[in-house]
PDB file of N, CA and C in Angstrom:
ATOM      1  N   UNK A   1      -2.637  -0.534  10.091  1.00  0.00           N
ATOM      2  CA  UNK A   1      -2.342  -0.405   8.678  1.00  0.00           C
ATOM      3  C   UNK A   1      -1.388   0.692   8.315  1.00  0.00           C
ATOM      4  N   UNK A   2      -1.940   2.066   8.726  1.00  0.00           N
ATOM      5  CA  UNK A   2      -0.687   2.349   8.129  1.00  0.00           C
ATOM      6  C   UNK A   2      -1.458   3.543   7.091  1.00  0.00           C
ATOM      7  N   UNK A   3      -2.288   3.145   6.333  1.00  0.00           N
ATOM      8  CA  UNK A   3      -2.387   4.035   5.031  1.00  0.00           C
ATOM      9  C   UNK A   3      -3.637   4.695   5.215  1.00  0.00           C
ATOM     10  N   UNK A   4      -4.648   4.610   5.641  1.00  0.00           N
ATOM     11  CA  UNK A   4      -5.681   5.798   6.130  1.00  0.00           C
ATOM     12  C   UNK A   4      -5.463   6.992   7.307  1.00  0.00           C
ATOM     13  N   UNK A   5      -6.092   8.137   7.179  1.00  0.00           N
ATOM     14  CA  UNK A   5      -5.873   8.710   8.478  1.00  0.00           C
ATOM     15  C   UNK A   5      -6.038   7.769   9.649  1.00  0.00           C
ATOM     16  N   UNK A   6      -5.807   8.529  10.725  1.00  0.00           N
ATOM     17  CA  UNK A   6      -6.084   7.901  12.292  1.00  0.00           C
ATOM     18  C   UNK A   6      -7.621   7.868  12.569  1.00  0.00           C
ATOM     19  N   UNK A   7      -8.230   9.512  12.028  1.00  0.00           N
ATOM     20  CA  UNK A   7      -9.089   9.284  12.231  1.00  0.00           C
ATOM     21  C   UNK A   7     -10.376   8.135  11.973  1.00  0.00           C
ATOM     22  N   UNK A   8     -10.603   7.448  10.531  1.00  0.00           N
ATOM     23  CA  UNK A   8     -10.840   6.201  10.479  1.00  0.00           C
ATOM     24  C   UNK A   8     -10.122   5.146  10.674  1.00  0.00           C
ATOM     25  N   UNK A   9     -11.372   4.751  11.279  1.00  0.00           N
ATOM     26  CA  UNK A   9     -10.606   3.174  12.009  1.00  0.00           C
ATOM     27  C   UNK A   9     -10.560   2.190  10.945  1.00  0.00           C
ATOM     28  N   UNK A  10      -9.209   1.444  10.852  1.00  0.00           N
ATOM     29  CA  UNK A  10      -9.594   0.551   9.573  1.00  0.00           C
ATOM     30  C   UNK A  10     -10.719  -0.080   9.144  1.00  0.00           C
ATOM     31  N   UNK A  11     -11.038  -0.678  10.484  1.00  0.00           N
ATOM     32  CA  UNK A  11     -12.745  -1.531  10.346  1.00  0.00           C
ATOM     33  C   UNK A  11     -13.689  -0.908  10.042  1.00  0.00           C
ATOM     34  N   UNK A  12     -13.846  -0.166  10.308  1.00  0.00           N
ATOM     35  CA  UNK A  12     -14.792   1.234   9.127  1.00  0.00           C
ATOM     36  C   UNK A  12     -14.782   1.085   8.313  1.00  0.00           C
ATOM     37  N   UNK A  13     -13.195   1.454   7.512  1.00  0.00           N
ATOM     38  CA  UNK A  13     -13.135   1.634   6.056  1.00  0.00           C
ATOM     39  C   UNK A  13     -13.187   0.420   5.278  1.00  0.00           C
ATOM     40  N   UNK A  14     -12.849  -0.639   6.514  1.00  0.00           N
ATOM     41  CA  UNK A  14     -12.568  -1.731   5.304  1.00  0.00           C
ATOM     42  C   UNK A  14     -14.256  -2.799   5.250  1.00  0.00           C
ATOM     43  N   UNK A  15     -15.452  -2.107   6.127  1.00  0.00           N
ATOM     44  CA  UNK A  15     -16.648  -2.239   6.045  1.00  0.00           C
ATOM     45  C   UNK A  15     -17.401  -1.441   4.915  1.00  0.00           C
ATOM     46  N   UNK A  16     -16.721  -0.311   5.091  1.00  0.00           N
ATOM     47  CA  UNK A  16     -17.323   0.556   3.962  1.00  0.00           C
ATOM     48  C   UNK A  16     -16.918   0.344   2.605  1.00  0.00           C
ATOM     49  N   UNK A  17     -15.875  -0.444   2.325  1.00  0.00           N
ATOM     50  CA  UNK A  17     -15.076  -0.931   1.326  1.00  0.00           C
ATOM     51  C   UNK A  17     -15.845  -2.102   0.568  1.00  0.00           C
ATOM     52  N   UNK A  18     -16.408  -2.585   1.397  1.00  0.00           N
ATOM     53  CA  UNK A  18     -16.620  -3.888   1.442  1.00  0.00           C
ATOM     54  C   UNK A  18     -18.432  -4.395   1.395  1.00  0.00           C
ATOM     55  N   UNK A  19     -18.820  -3.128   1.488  1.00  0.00           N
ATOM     56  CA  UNK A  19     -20.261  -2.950   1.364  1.00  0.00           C
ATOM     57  C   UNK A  19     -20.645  -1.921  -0.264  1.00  0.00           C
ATOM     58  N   UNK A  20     -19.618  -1.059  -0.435  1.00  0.00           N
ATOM     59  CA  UNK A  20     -19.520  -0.561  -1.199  1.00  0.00           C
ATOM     60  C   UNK A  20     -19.172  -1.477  -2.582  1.00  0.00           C
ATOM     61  N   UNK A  21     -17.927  -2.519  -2.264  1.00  0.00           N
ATOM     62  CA  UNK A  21     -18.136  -3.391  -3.420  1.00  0.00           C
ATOM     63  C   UNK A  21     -19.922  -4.299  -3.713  1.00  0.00           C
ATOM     64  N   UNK A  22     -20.104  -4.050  -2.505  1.00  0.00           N
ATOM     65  CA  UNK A  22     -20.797  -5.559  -2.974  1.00  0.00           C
ATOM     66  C   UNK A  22     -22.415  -4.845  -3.346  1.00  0.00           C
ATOM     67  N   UNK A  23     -22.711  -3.555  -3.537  1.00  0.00           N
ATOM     68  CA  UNK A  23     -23.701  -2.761  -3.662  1.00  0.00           C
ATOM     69  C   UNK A  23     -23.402  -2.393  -4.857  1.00  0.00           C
ATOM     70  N   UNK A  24     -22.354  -2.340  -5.536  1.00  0.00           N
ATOM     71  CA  UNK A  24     -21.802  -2.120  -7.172  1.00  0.00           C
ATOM     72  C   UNK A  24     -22.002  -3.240  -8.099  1.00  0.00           C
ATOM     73  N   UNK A  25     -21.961  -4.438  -7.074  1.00  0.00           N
ATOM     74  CA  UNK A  25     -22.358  -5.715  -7.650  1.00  0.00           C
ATOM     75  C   UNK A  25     -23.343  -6.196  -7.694  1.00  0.00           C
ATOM     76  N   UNK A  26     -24.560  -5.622  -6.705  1.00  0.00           N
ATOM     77  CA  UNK A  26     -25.374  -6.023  -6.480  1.00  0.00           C
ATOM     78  C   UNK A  26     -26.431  -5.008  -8.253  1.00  0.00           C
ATOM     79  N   UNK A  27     -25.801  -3.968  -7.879  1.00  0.00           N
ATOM     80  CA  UNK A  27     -26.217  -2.248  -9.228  1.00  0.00           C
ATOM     81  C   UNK A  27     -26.234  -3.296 -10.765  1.00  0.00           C
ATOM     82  N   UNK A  28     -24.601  -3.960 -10.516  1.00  0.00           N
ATOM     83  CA  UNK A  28     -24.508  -4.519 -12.099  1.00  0.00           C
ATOM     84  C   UNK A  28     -25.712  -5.369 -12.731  1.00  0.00           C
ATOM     85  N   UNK A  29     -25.722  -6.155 -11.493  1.00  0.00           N
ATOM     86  CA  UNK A  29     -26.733  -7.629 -11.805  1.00  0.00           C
ATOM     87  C   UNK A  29     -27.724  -7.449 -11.878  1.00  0.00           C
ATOM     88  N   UNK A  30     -28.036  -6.122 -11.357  1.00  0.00           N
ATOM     89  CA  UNK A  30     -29.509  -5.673 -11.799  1.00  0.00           C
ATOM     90  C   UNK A  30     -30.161  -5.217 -13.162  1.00  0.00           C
ATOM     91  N   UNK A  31     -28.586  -4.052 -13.542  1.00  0.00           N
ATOM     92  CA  UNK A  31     -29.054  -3.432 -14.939  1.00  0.00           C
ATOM     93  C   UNK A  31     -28.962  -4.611 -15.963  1.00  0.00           C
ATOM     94  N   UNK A  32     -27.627  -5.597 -15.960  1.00  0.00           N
ATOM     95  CA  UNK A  32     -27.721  -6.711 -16.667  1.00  0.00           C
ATOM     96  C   UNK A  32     -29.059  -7.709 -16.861  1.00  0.00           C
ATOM     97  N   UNK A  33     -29.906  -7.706 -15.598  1.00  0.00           N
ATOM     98  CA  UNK A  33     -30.921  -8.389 -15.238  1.00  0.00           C
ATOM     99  C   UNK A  33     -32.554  -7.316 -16.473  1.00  0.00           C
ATOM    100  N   UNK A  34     -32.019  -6.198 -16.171  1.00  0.00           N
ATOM    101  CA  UNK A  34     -33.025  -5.312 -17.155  1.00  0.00           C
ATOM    102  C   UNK A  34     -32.888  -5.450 -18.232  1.00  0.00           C
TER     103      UNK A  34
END
């Protein structure tokens, strides 16, 4: 890629990216659900 340090590996970030969305989504549907 190109745009993170070296030190993370893309697949890291783009796991952590990607778990992180879906735990924000998971947050919404809840308070909406309350």
């Amino acid at each position: 890629g190109g745009g993170p340090p070296a030190e993370i590996p893309e697949p890291t970030s783009a796991a952590l990216l990607g778990g992180g969305l879906l735990l924000l989504a998971w947050t919404l549907r809840r308070i909406r659900a309350a």
